[in-house]
Protein backbone atom coordinates (compact mmCIF):
# COMPACT_ATOMS: atom_id res chain seq x y z
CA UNK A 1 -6.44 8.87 -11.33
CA UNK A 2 -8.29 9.08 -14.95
CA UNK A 3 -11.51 9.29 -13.48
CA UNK A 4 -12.80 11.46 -10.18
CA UNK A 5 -13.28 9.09 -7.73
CA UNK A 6 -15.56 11.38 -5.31
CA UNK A 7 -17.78 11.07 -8.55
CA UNK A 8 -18.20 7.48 -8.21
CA UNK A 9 -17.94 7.35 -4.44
CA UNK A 10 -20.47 9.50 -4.65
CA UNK A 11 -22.84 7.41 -7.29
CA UNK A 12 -22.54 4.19 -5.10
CA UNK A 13 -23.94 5.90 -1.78
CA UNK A 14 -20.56 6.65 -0.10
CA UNK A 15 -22.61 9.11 1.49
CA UNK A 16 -19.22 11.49 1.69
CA UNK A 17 -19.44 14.90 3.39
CA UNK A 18 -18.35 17.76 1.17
CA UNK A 19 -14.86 19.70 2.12
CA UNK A 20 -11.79 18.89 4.10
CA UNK A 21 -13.22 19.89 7.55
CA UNK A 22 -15.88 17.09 7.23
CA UNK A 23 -12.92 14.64 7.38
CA UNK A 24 -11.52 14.79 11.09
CA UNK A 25 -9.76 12.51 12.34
CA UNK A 26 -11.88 11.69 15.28
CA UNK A 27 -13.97 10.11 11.64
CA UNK A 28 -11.07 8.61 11.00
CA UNK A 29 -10.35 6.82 14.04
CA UNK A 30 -14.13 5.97 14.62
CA UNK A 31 -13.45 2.46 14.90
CA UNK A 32 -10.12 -0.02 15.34
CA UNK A 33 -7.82 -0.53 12.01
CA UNK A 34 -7.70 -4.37 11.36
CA UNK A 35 -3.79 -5.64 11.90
CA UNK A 36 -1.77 -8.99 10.21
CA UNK A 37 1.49 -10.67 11.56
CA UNK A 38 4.72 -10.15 9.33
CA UNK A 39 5.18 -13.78 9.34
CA UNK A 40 9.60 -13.56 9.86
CA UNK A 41 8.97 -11.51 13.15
CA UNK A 42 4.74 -11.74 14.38
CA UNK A 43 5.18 -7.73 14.16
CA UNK A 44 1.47 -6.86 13.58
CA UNK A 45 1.02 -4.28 11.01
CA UNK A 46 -2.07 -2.09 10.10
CA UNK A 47 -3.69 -3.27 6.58
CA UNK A 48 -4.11 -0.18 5.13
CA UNK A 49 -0.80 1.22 3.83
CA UNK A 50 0.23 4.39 1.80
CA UNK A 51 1.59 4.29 -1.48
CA UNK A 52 3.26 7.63 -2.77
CA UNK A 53 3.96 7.19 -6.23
CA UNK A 54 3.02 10.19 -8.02
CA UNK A 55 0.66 11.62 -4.85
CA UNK A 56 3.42 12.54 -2.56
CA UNK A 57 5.70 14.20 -5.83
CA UNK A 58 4.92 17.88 -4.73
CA UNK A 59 6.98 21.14 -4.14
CA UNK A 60 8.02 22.15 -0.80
CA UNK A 61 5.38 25.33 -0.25
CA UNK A 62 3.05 24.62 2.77
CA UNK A 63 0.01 24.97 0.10
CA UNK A 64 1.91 22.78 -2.20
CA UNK A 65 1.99 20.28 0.63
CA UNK A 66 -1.30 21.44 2.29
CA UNK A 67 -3.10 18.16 1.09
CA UNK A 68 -0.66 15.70 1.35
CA UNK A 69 -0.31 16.66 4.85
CA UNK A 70 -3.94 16.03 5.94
CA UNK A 71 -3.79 12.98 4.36
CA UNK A 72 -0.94 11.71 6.13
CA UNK A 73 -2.82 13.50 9.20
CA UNK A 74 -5.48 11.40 8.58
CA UNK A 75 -3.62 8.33 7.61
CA UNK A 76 -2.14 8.26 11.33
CA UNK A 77 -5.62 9.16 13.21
CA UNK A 78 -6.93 6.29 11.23
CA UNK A 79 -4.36 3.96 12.90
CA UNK A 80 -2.29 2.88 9.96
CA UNK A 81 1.31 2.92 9.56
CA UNK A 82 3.24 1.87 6.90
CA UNK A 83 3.89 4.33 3.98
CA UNK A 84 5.75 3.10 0.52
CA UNK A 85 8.16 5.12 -1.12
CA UNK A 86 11.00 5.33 -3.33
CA UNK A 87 13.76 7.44 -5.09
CA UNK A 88 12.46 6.87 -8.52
CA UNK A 89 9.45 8.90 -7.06
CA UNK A 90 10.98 12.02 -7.43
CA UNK A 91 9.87 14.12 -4.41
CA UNK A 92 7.89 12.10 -2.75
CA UNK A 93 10.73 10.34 -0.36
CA UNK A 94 11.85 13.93 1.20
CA UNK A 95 8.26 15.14 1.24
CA UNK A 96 7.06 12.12 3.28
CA UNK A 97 10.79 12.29 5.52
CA UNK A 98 9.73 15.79 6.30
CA UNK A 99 6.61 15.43 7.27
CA UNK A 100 6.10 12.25 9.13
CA UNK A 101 9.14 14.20 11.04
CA UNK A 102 7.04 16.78 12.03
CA UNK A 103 3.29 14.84 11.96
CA UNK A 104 4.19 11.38 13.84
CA UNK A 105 7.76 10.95 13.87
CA UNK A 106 7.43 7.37 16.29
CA UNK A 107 4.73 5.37 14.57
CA UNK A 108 5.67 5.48 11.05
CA UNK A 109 6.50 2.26 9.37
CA UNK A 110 8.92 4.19 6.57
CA UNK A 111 9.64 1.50 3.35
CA UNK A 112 11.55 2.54 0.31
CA UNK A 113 13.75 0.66 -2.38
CA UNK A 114 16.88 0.69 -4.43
CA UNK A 115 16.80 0.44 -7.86
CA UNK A 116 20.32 1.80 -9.03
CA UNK A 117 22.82 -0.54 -10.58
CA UNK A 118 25.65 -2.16 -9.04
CA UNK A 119 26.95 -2.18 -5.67
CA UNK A 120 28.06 1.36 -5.13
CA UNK A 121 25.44 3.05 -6.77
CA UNK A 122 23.15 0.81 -4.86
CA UNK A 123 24.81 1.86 -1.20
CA UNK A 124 24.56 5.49 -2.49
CA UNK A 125 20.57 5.45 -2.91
CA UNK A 126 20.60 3.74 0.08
CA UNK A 127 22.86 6.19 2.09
CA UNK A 128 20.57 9.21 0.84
CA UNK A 129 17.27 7.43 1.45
CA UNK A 130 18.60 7.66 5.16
CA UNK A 131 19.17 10.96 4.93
CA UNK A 132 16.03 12.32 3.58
CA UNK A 133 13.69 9.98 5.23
CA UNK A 134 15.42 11.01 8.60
CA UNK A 135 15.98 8.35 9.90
CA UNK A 136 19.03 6.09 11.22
CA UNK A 137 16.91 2.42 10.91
CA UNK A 138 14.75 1.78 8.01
CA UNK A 139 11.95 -0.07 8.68
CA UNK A 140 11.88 -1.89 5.56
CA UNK A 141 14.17 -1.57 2.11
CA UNK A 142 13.19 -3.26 -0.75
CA UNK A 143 14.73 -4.24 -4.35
CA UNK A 144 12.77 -1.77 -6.87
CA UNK A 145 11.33 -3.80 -9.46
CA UNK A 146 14.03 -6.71 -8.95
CA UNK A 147 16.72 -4.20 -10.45
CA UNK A 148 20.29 -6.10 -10.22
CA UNK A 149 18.47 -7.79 -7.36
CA UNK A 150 21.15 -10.40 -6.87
CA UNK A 151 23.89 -7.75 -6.37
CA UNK A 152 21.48 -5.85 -3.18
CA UNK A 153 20.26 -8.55 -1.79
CA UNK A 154 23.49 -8.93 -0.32
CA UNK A 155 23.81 -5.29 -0.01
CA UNK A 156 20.03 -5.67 2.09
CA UNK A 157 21.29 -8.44 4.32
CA UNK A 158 24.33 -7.31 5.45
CA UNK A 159 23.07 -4.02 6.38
CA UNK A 160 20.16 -5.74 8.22
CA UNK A 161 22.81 -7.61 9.81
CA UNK A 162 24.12 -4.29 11.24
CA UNK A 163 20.72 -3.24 12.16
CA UNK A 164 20.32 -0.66 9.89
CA UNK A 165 17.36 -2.13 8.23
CA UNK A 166 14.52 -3.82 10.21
CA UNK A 167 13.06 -5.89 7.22
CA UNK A 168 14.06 -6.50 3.71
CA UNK A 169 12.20 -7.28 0.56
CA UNK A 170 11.71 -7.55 -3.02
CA UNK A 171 9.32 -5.61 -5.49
CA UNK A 172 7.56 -5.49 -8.90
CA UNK A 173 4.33 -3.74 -10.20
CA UNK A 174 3.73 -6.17 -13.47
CA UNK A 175 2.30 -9.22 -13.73
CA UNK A 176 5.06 -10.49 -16.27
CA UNK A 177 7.42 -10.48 -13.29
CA UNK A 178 5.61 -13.03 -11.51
CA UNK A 179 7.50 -15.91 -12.64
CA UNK A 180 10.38 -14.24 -11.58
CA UNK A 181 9.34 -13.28 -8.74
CA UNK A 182 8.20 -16.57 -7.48
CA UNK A 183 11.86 -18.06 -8.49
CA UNK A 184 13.45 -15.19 -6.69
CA UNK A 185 11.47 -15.96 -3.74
CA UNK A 186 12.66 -19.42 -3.77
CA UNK A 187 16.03 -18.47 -4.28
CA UNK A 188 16.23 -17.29 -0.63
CA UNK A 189 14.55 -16.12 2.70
CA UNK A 190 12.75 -12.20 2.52
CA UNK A 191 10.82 -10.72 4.75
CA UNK A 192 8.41 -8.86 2.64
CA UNK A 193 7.26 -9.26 -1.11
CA UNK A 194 5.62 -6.26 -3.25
CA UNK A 195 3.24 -7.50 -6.07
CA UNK A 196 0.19 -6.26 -7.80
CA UNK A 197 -3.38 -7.31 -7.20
CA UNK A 198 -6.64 -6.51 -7.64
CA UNK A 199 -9.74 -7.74 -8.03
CA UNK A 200 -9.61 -7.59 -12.27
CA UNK A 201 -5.84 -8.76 -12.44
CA UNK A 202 -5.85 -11.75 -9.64
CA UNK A 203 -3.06 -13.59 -11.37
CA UNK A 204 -1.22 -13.42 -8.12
CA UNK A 205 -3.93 -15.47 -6.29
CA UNK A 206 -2.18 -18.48 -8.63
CA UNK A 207 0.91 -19.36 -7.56
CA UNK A 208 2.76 -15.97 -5.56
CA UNK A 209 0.03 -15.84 -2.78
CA UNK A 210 0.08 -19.29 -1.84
CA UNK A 211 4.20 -19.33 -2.16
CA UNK A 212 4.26 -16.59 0.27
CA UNK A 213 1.78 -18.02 2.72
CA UNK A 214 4.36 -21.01 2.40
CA UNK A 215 7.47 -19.32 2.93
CA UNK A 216 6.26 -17.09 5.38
CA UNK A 217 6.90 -14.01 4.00
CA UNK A 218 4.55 -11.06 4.41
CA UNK A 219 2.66 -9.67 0.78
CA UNK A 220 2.34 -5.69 0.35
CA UNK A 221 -0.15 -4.71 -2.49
CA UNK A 222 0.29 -2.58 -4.93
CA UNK A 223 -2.13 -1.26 -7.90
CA UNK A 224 -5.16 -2.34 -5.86
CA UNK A 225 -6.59 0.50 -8.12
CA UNK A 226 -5.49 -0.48 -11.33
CA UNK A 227 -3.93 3.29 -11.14
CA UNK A 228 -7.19 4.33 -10.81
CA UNK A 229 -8.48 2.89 -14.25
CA UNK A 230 -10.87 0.52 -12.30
CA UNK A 231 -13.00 3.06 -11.15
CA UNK A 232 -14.00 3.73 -15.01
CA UNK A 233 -15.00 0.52 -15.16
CA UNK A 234 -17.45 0.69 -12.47
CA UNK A 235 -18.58 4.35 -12.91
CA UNK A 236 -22.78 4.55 -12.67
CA UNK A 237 -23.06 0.94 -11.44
CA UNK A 238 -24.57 0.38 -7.98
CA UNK A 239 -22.43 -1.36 -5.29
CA UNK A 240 -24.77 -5.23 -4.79
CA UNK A 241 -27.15 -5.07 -1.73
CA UNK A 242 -25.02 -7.68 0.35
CA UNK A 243 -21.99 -5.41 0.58
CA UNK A 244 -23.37 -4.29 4.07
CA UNK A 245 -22.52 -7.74 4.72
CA UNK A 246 -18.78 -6.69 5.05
CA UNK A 247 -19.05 -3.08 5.94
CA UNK A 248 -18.67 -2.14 2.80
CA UNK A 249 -20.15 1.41 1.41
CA UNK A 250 -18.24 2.44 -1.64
CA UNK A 251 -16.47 0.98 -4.91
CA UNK A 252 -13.14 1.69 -3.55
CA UNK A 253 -14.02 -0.30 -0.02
CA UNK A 254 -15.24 -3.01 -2.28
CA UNK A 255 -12.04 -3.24 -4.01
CA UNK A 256 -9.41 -2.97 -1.22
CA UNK A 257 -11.87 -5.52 1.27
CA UNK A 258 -11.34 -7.98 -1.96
CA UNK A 259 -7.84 -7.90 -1.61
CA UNK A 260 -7.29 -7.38 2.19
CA UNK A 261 -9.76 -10.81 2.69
CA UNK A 262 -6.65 -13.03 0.92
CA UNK A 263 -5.22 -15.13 4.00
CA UNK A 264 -1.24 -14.20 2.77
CA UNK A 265 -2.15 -9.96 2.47
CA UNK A 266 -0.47 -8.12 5.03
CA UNK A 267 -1.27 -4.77 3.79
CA UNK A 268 -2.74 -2.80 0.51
CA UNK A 269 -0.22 0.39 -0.36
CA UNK A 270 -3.60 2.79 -2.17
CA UNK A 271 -1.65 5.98 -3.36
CA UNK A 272 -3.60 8.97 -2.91
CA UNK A 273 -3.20 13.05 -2.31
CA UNK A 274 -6.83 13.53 -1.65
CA UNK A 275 -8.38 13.79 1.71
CA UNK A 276 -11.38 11.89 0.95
CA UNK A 277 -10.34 8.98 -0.86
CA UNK A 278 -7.62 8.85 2.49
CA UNK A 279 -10.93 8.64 4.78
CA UNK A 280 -12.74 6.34 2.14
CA UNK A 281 -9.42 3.94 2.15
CA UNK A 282 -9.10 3.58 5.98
CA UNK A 283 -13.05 2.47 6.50
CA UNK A 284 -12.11 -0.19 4.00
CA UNK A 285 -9.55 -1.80 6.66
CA UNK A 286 -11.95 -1.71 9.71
CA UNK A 287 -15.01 -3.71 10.21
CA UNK A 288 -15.74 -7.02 8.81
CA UNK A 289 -13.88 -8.65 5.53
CA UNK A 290 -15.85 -11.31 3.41
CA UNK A 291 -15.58 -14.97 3.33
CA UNK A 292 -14.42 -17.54 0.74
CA UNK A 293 -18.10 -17.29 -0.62
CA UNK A 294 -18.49 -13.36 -0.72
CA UNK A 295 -15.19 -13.31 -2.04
CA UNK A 296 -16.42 -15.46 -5.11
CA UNK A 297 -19.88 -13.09 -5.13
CA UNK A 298 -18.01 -10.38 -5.52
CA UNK A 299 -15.76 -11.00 -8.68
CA UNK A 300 -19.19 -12.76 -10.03
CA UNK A 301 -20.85 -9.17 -9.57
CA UNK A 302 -18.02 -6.76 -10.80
CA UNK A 303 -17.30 -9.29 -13.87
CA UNK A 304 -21.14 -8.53 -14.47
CA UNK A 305 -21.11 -4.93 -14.23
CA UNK A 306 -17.85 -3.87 -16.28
């Protein structure tokens, strides 16, 4: 992130305990992780994912990984599930193979992509995000960013076919994709679509929310962060009284309960290697989510403060 986000977690009344050890996971788990349906199966997933990109790209030192792990320590105490990775994210695939391995090797939900081009380039991402991820089923592979998507999605259904994948999906982390993503969506059936979303950049909330409400297909956010550049924007402002409303007690709960109260969100993907901002991400799936109204509140009041 550009900005420290304890700073501003800390300047809205977050009321965060200083150090790691204040962090346990009994905290974590102090209350039940809210759950949606993947629409193509009525699998109920947690809503608070784990993105990797650029967090999980570390060396493989134990205090290299020292932080990474306790988040991912936390992530499970907290009762989510589903982690995001990729290839293109250097590291971070083997690091989080290796140590969901050794952390919770039965209750991961592992997704990762291909984004090579053409068909055997595509099978040989594919055969080495097996390998390092450790596992013989993935539970979901996705198309990275649409790349050559025509040529992998048959790749992706024939090797669900065999079982090899659970789910399959499509990807993209810019909102001048959308229009292709909604015609790729269209163009056939997918279990799961990727897209970016937040409460600044709600072009999604347009057309590819509704289409995947209507074609049943379950929505993973990414960005809900703005890559962290939304927490400038908010830096020194005071969260509104009525956030208590929804359980709400920092910027970053605001953001994420914002996203997470759209009827077609499965899950939110937040990327993070810190400790803290894995505790601060988890309260922001448990308790209550706002309404249509609160919903409308709340873009009213951030609009006013940025």
């Amino acid at each position: 992130m550009s900005v420290d986000r304890r700073q501003v977690l800390l300047l809205t009344g977050a009321a965060l305990l200083s150090g790691r050890a204040a962090w346990s996971e009994s905290t974590a788990a102090a209350s039940t992780m809210l759950t949606r349906k993947i629409p193509s199966s009525g699998e109920a997933i947690p809503v608070i994912g784990l993105g990797t990109s650029g967090a999980f790209d570390v060396g493989d030192s134990a205090d290299e990984r020292a932080a990474v792990e306790e988040v991912l320590r936390l992530f499970f105490a907290g009762g989510a599930t589903l982690i995001d990775t990729a290839p293109s994210y250097r590291r971070a695939e083997g690091v989080i193979g290796d140590l969901v391995a050794r952390i919770e090797p039965a209750r991961g939900f592992l997704a990762t992509k291909v984004s090579a081009r053409g068909k055997d380039a595509g099978l040989e991402q594919i055969r080495n995000s097996f390998k390092v991820l450790r596992r013989d089923v993935i539970d979901l592979m996705q198309i990275h960013s649409l790349s050559d998507w025509q040529t992998h999605s048959a790749t992706l259904r024939d090797m669900k076919g065999q079982g090899k994948f659970r789910y399959i999906g499509i990807t993209h982390s810019s909102t001048s994709a959308h229009a292709e993503l909604e015609s790729v969506l269209r163009a056939d059936k997918w279990d799961w679509v990727q897209l970016n979303y937040s409460i600044e950049t709600r072009a999604a909330e347009d057309r590819l929310l509704p289409l995947a409400a209507e074609k049943g297909v379950a929505v993973m956010v990414n960005r809900p962060f703005e890559d962290g550049a939304i927490f400038e924007r908010v830096s020194g402002k005071p969260l509104p009284d009525w956030a208590k409303d929804f359980d709400c007690a920092s910027w970053g709960q605001y953001f994420l309960k914002y996203e997470l109260s759209h009827p077609a969100v499965t899950c939110v993907i937040p990327a993070t290697a810190r400790p803290k901002h894995m505790a601060d991400n988890l309260a922001a799936g448990k308790g209550r989510l706002p309404d249509a109204k609160l919903r409308t509140e709340m873009v009213k009041y951030f609009e006013s403060v940025i």
